[in-house]
C-alpha atoms as a PDB file:
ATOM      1  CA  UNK A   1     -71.057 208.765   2.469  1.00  0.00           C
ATOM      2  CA  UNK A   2     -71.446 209.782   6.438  1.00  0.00           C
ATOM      3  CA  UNK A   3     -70.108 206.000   7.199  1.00  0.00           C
ATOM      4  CA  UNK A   4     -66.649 207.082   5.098  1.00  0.00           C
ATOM      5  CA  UNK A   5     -66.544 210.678   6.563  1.00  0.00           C
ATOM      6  CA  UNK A   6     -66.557 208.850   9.436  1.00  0.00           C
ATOM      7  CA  UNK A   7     -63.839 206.664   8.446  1.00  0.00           C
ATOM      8  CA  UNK A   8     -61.401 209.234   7.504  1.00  0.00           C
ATOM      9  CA  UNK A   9     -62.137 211.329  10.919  1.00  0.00           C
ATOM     10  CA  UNK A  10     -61.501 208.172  12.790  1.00  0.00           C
ATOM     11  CA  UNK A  11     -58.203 207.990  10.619  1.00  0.00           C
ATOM     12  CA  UNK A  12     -57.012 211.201  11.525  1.00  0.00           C
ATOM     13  CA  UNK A  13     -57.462 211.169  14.921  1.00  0.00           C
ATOM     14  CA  UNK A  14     -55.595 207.769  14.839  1.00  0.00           C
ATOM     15  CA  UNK A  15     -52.712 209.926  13.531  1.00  0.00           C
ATOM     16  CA  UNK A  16     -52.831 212.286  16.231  1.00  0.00           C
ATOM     17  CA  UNK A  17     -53.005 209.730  18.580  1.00  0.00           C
ATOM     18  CA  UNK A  18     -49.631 208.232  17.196  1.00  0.00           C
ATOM     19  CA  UNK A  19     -48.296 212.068  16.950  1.00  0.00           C
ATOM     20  CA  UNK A  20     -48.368 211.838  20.721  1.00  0.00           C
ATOM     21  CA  UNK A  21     -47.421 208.317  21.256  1.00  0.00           C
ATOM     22  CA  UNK A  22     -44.277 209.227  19.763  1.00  0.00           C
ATOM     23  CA  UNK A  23     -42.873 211.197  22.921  1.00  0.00           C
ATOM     24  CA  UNK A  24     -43.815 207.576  24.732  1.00  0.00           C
ATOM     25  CA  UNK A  25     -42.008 205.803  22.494  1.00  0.00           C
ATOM     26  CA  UNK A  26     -38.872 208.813  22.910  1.00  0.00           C
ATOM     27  CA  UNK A  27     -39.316 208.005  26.849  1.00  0.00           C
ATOM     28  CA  UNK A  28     -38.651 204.444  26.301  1.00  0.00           C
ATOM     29  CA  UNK A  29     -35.998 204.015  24.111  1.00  0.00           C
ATOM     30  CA  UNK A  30     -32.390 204.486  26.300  1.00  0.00           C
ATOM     31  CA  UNK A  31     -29.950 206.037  23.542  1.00  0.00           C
ATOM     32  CA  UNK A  32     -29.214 209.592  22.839  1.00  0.00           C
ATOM     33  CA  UNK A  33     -31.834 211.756  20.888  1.00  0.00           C
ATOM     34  CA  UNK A  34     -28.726 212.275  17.662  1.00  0.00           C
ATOM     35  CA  UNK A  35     -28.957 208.357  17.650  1.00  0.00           C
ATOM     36  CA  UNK A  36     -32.382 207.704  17.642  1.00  0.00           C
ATOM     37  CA  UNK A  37     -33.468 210.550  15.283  1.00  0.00           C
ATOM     38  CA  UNK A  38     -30.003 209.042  13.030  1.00  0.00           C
ATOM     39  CA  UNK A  39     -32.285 205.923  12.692  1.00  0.00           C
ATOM     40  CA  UNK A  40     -35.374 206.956  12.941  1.00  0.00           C
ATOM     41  CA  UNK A  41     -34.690 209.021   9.364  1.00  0.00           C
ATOM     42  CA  UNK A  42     -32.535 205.829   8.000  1.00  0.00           C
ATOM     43  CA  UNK A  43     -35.253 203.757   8.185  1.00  0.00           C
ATOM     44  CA  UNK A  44     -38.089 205.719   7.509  1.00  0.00           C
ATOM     45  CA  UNK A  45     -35.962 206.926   4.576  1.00  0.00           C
ATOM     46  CA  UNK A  46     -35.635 203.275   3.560  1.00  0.00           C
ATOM     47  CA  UNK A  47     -39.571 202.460   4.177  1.00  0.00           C
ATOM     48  CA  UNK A  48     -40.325 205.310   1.647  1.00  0.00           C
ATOM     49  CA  UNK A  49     -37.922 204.468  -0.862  1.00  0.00           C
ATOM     50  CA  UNK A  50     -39.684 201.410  -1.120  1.00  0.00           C
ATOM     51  CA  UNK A  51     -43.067 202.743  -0.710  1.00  0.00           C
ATOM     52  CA  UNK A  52     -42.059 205.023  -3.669  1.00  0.00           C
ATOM     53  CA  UNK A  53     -40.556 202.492  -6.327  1.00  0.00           C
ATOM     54  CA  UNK A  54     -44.031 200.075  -5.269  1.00  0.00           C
ATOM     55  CA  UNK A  55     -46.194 203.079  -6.503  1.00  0.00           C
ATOM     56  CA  UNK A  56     -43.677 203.955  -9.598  1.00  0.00           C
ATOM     57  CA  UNK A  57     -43.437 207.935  -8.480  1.00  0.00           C
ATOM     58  CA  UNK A  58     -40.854 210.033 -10.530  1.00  0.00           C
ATOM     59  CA  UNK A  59     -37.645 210.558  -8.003  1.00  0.00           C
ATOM     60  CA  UNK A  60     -35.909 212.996 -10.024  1.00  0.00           C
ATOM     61  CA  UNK A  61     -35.880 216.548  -8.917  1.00  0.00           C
ATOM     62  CA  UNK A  62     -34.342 219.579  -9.725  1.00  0.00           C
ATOM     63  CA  UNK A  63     -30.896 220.897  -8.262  1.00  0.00           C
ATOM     64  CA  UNK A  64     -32.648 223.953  -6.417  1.00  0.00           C
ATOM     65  CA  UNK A  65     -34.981 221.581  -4.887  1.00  0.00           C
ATOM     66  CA  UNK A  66     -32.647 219.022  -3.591  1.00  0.00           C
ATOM     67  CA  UNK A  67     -31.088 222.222  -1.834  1.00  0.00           C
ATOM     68  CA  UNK A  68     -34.182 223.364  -0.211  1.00  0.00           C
ATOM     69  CA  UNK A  69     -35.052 219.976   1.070  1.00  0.00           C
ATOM     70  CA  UNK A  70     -31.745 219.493   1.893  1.00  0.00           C
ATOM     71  CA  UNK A  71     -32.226 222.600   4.535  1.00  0.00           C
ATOM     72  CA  UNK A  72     -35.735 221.167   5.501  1.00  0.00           C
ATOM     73  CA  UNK A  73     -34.333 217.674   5.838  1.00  0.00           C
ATOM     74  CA  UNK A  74     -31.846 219.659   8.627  1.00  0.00           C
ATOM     75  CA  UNK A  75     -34.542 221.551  10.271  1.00  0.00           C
ATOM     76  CA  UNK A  76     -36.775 218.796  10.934  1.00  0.00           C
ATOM     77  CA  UNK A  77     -33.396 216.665  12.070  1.00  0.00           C
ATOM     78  CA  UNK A  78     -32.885 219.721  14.573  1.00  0.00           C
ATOM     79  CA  UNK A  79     -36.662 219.288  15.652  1.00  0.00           C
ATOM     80  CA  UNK A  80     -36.017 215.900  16.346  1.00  0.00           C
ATOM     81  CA  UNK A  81     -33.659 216.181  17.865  1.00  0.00           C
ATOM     82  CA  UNK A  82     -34.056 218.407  20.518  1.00  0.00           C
ATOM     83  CA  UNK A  83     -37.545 217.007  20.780  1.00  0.00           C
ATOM     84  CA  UNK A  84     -36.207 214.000  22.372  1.00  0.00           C
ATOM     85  CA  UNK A  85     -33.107 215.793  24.093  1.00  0.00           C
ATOM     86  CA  UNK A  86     -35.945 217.692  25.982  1.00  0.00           C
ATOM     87  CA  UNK A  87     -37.909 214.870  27.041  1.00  0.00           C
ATOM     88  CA  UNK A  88     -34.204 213.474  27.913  1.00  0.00           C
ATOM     89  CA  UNK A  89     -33.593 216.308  30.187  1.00  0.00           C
ATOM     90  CA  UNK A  90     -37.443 217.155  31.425  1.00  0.00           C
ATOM     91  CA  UNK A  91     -40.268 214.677  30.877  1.00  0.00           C
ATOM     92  CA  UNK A  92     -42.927 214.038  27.911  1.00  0.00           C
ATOM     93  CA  UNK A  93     -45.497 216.470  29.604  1.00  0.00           C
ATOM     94  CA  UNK A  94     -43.435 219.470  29.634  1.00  0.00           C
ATOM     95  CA  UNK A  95     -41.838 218.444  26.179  1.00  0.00           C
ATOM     96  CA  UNK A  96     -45.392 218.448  24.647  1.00  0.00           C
ATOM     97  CA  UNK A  97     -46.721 221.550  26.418  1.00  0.00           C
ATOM     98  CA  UNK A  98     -43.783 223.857  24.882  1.00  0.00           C
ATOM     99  CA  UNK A  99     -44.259 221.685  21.212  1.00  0.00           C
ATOM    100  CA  UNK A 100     -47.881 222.884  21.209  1.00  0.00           C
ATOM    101  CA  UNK A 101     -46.231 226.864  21.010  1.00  0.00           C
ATOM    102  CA  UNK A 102     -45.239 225.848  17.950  1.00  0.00           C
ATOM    103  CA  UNK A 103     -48.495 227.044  16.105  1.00  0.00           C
ATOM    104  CA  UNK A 104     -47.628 230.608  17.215  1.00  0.00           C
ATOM    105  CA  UNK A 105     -44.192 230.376  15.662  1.00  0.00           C
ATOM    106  CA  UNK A 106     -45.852 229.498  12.287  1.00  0.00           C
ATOM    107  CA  UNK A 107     -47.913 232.500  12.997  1.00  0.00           C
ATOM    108  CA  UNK A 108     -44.780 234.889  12.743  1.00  0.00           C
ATOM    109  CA  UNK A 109     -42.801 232.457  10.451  1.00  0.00           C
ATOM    110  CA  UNK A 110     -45.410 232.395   7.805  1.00  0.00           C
ATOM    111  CA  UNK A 111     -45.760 236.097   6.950  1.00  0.00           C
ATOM    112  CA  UNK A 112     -42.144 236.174   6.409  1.00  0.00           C
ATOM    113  CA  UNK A 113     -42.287 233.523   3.882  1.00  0.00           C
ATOM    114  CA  UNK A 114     -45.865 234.374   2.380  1.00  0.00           C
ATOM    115  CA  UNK A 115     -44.985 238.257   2.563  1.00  0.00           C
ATOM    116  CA  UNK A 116     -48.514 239.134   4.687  1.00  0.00           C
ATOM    117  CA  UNK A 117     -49.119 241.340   7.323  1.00  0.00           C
ATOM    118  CA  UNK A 118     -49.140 239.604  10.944  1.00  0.00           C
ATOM    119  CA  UNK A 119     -52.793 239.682  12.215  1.00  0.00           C
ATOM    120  CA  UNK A 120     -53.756 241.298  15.217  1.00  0.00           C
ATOM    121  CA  UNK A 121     -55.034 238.538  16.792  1.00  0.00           C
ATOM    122  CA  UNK A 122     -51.906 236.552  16.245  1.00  0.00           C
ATOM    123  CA  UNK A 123     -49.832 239.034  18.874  1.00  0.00           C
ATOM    124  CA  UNK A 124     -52.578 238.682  21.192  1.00  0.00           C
ATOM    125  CA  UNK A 125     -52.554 234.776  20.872  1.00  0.00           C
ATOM    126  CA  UNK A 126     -48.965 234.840  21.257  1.00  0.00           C
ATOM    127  CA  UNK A 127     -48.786 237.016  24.312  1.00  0.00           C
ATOM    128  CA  UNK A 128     -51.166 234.340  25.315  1.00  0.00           C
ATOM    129  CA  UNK A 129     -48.805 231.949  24.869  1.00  0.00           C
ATOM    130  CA  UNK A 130     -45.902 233.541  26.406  1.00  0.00           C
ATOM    131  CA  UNK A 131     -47.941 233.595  29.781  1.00  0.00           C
ATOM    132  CA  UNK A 132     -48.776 230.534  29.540  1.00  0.00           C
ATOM    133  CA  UNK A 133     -45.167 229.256  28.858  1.00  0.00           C
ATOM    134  CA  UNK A 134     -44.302 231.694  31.882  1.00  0.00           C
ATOM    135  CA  UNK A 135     -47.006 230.001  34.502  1.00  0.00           C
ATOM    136  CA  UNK A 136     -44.739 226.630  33.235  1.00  0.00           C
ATOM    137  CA  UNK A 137     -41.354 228.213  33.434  1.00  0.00           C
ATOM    138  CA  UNK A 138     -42.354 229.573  37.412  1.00  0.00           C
ATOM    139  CA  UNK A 139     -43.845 226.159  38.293  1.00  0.00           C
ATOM    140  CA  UNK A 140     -41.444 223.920  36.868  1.00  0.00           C
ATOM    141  CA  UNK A 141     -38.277 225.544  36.995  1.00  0.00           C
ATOM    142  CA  UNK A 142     -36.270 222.765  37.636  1.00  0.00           C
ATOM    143  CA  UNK A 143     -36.911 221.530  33.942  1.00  0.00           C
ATOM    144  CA  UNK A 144     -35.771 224.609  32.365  1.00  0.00           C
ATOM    145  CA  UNK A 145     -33.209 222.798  30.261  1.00  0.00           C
ATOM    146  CA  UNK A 146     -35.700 220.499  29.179  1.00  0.00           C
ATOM    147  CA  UNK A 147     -38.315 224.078  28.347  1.00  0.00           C
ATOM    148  CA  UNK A 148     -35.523 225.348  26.771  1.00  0.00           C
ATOM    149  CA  UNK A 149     -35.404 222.622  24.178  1.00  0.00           C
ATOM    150  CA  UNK A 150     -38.986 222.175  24.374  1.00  0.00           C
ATOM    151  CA  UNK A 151     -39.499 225.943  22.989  1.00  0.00           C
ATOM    152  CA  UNK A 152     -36.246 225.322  20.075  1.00  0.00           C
ATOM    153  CA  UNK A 153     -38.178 221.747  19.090  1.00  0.00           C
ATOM    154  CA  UNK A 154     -41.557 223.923  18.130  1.00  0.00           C
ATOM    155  CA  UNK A 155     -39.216 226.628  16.715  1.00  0.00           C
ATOM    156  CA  UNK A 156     -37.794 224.196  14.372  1.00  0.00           C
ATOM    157  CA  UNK A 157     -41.275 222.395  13.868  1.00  0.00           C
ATOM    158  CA  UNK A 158     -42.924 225.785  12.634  1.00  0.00           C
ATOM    159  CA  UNK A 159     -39.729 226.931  10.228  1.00  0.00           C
ATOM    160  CA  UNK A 160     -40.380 223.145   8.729  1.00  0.00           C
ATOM    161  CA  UNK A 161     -44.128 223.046   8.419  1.00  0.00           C
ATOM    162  CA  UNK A 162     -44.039 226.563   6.726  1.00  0.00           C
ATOM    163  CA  UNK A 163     -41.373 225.549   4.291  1.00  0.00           C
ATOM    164  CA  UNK A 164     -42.876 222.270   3.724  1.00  0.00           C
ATOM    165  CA  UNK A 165     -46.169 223.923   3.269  1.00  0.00           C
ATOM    166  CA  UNK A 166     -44.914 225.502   0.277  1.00  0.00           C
ATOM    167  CA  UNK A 167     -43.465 222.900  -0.747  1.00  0.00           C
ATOM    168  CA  UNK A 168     -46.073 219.923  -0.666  1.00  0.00           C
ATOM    169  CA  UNK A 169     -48.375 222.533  -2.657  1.00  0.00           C
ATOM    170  CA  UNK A 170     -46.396 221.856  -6.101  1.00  0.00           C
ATOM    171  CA  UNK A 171     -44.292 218.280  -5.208  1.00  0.00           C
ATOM    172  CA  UNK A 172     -45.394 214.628  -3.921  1.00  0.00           C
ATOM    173  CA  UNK A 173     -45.293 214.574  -0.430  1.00  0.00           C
ATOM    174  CA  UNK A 174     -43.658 211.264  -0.117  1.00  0.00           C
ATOM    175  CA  UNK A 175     -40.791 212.147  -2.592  1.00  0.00           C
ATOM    176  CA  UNK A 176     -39.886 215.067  -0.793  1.00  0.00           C
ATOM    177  CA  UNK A 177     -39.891 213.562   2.418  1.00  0.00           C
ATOM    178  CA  UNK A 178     -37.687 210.886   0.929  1.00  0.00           C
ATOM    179  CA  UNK A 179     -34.895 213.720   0.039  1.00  0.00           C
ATOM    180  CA  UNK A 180     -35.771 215.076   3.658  1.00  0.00           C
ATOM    181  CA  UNK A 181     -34.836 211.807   5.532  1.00  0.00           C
ATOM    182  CA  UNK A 182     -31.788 211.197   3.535  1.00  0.00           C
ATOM    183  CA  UNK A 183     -30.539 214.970   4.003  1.00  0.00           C
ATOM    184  CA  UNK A 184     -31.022 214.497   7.729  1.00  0.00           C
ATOM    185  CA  UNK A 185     -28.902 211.351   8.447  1.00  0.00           C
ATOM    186  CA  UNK A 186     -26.227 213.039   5.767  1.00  0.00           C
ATOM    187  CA  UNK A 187     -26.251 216.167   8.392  1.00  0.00           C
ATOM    188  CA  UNK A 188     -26.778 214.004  11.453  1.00  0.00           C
ATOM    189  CA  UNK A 189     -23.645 211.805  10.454  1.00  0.00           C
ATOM    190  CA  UNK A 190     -21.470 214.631   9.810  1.00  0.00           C
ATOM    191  CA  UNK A 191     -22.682 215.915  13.261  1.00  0.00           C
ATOM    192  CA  UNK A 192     -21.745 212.408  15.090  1.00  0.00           C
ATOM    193  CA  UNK A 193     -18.594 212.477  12.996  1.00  0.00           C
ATOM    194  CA  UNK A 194     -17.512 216.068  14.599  1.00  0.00           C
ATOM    195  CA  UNK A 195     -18.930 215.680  18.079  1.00  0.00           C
ATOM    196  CA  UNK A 196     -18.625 211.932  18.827  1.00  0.00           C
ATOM    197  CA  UNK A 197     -15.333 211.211  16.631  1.00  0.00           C
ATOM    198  CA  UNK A 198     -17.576 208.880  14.514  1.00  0.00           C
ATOM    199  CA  UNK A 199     -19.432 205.926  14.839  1.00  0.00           C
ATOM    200  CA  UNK A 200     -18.168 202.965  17.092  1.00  0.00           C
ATOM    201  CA  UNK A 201     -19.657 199.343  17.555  1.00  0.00           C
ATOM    202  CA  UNK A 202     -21.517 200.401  20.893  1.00  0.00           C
ATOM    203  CA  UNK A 203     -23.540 202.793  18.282  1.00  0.00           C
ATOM    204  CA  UNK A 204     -25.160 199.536  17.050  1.00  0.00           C
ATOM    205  CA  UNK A 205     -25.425 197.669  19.900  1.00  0.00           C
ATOM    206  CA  UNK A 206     -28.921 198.143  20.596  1.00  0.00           C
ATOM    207  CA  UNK A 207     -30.826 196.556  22.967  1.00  0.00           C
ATOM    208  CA  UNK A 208     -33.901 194.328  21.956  1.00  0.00           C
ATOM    209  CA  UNK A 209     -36.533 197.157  23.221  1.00  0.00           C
ATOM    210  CA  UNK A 210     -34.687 199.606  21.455  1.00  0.00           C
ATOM    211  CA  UNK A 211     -35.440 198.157  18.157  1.00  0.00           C
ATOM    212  CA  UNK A 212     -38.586 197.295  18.528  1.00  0.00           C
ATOM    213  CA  UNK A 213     -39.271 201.003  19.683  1.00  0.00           C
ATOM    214  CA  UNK A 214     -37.224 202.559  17.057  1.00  0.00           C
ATOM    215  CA  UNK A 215     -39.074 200.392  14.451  1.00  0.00           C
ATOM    216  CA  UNK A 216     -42.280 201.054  15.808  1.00  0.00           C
ATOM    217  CA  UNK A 217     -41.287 204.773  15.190  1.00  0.00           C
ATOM    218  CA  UNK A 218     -39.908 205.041  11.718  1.00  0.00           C
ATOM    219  CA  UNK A 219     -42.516 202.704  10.100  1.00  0.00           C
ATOM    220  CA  UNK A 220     -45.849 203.519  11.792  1.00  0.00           C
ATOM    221  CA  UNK A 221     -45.032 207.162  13.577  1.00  0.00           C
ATOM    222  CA  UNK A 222     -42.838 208.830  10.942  1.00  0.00           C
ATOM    223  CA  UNK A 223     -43.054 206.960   7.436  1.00  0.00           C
ATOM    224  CA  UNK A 224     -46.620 205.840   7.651  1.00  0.00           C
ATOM    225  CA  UNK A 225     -48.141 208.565   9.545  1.00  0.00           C
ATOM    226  CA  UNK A 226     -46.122 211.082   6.768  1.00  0.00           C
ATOM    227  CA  UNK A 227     -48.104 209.260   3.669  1.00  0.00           C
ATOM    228  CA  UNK A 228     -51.421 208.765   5.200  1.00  0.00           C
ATOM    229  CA  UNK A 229     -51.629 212.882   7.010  1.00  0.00           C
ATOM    230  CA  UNK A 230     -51.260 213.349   3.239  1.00  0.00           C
ATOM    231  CA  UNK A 231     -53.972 210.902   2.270  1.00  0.00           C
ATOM    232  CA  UNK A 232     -56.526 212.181   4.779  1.00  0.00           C
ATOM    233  CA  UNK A 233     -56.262 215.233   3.460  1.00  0.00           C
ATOM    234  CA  UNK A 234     -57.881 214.571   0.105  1.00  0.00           C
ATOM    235  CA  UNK A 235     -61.226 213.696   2.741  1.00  0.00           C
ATOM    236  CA  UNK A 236     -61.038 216.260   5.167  1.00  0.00           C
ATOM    237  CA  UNK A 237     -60.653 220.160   5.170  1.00  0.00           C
ATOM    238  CA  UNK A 238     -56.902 221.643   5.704  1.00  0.00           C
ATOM    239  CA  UNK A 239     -58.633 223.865   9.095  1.00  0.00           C
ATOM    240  CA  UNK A 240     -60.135 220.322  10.653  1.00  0.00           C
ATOM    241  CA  UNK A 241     -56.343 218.193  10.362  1.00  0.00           C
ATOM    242  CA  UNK A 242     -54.688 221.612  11.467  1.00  0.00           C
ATOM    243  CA  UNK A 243     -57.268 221.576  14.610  1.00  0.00           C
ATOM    244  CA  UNK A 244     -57.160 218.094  15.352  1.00  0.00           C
ATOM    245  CA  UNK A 245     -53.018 217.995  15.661  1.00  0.00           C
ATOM    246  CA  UNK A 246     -53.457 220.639  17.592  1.00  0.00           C
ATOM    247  CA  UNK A 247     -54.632 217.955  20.314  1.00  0.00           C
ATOM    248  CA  UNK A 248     -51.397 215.708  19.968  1.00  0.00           C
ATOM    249  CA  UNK A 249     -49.811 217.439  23.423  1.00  0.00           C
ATOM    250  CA  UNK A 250     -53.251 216.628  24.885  1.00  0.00           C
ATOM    251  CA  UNK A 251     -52.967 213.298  23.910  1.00  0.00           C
ATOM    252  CA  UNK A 252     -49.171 213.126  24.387  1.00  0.00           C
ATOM    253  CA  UNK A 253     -49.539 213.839  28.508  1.00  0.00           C
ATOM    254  CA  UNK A 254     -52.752 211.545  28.833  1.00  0.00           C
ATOM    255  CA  UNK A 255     -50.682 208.967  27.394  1.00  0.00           C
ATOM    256  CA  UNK A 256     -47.819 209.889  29.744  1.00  0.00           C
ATOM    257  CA  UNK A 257     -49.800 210.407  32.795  1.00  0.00           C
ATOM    258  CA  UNK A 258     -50.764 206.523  32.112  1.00  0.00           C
ATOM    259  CA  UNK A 259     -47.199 205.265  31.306  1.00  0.00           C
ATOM    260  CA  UNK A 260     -45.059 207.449  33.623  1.00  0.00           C
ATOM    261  CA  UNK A 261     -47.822 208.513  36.428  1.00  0.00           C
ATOM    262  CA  UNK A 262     -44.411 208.598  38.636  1.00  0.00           C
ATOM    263  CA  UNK A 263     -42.751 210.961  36.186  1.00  0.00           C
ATOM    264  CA  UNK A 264     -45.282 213.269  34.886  1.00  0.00           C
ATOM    265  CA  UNK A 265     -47.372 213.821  37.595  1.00  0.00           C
ATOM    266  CA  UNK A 266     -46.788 217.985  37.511  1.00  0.00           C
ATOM    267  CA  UNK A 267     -47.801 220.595  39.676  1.00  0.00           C
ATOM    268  CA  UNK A 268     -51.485 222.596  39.292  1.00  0.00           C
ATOM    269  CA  UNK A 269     -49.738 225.520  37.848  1.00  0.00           C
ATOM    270  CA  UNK A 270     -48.075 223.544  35.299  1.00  0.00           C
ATOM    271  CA  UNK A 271     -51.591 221.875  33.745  1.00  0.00           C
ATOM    272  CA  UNK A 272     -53.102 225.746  34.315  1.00  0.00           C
ATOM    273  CA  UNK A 273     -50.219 226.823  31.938  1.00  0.00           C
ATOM    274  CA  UNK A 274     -50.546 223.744  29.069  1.00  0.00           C
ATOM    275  CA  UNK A 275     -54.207 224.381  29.410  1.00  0.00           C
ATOM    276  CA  UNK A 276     -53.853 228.193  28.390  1.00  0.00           C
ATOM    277  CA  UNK A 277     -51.153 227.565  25.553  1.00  0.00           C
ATOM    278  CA  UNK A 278     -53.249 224.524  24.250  1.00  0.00           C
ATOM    279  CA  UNK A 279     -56.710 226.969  24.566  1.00  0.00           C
ATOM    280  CA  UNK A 280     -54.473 229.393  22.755  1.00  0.00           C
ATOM    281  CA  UNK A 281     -54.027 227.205  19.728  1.00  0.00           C
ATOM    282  CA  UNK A 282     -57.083 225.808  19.191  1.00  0.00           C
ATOM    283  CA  UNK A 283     -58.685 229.866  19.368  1.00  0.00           C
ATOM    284  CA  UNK A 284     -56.346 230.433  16.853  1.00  0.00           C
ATOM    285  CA  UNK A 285     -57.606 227.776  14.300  1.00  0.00           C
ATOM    286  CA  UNK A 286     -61.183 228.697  14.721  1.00  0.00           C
ATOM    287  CA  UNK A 287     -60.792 232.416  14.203  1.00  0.00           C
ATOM    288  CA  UNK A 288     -58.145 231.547  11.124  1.00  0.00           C
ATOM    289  CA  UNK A 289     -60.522 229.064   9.935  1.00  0.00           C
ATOM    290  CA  UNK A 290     -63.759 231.840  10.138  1.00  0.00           C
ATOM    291  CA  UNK A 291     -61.823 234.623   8.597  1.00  0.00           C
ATOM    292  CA  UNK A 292     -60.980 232.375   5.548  1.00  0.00           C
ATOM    293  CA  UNK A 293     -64.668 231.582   5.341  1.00  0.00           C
ATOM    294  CA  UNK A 294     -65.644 235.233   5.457  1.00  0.00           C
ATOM    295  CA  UNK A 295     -63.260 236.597   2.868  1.00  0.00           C
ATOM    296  CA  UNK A 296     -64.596 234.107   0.337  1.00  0.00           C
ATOM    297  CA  UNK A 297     -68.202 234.812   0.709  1.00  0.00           C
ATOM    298  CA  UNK A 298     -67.370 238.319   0.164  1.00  0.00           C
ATOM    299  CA  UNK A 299     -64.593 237.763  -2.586  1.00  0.00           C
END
């Protein structure tokens, strides 16, 4: 039994790892973030088509559904998006250290949704937060159109992850991330339609690297790692997977300090700042994850 726990832990982590390889693999590949998130969701979208008719899952779905997908299928296109249009105009490490705010976003996001209160200790983690975005902003200032989208990316990534949350609770995961993928190249063509004048050969005219990047991305970092954060979850408790993605900027920089040490080396101030907002997140687990244990030993 400990030899399979260990297993699935090992697992997880793996997926973290590749959480925060994906910003190295947004580094290396040399089109434009609409692009590259246009076939990142075409293929992963293909990959779990496939996946789904292998494992014979229902695909039908109810009108009102395909609508609300069809707005989370935009939202996490917009993530995308200006995920990689951040790193385009910054660097991974200050791309990843405005992501990781996204966990406070959720905190404000999710009471809206779940009609709660907003806890006390969620302002004062966020006010955490906001200084150490600030000690980042000061320091790096230069970047600030890269923060800017940083910040929007984790916006984006919190309104998805609470919709999705309530979603996932009463659909298969991979279904609905099938209807996702598909409404996001829909939205993301009609984008490249009205800003771009439409596609052109030079659109698929990819280099070499470039597909073996992008492939790398929508089979093992977006299609994969959806299906399997699913799977580990039947091992592991919701509070340890929320905690342990919670490391993927921390991963994200190592692994950018090693790829791009001429690029991401950053000033003291900046690691002071991604160390606070990082802290900041991780506090917030724990006392989440203790305050669900105490209300069920005394409900």
């Amino acid at each position: 039994m400990q030899g399979d726990n260990f297993k699935h832990y090992l697992h997880l982590h793996f997926l973290v790892f590749i959480a925060g390889f994906t910003a190295i693999l947004g580094e290396k590949i040399s089109i434009g973030s609409f692009s590259l998130v246009w076939y990142r969701m075409l293929i992963a979208g293909l990959l779990m088509f496939l996946y789904i008719k292998i494992t014979k899952k229902n695909l039908k779905i109810s009108r009102r559904l395909t609508m609300q997908l069809a707005i989370a299928g935009l939202i996490i296109a917009a993530h995308w998006i200006t995920f990689f249009e951040a790193i385009n105009q910054s660097n991974v490490s200050i791309t990843l250290a405005m992501f990781s705010s996204g966990a406070f976003f959720a905190s404000f996001i999710e009471p809206i949704f779940f009609k709660r209160r907003i806890l006390w200790y969620e302002i004062l983690f966020g006010i955490v937060v906001i200084f150490g975005v600030f000690l980042i902003v000061q320091a790096e200032l230069k970047y600030i159109n890269g923060i800017l989208l940083g910040i929007s990316s984790a916006l984006f990534s919190a309104l998805f992850a609470v919709i999705n949350g309530k979603l996932i609770l009463k659909y298969r995961a991979s279904v609905i991330s099938l209807y996702e993928f598909v409404s996001g190249v829909i939205f993301i063509t009609i984008g490249i339609c009205i800003f771009y004048g439409g596609f052109d050969a030079e659109f698929f005219n990819l280099s070499n690297d470039d597909w073996i990047y992008i492939l790398i991305l929508a089979s093992i970092c977006t299609a994969y790692a959806f299906i399997a954060a699913v799977e580990v979850m039947k091992y592991i408790s919701p509070f340890t997977v929320i905690l342990s993605y919670n490391l993927e900027p921390v991963y994200g920089i190592l692994l950018a300090l090693y790829f791009f040490p001429e690029n991401e080396q950053m000033s003291s101030q900046f690691y002071y700042g991604a160390i606070i907002v990082i802290l900041a997140v991780i506090l917030d687990a724990i006392i989440k994850n203790y305050r669900t244990k105490t209300l069920k030993k005394f409900n």
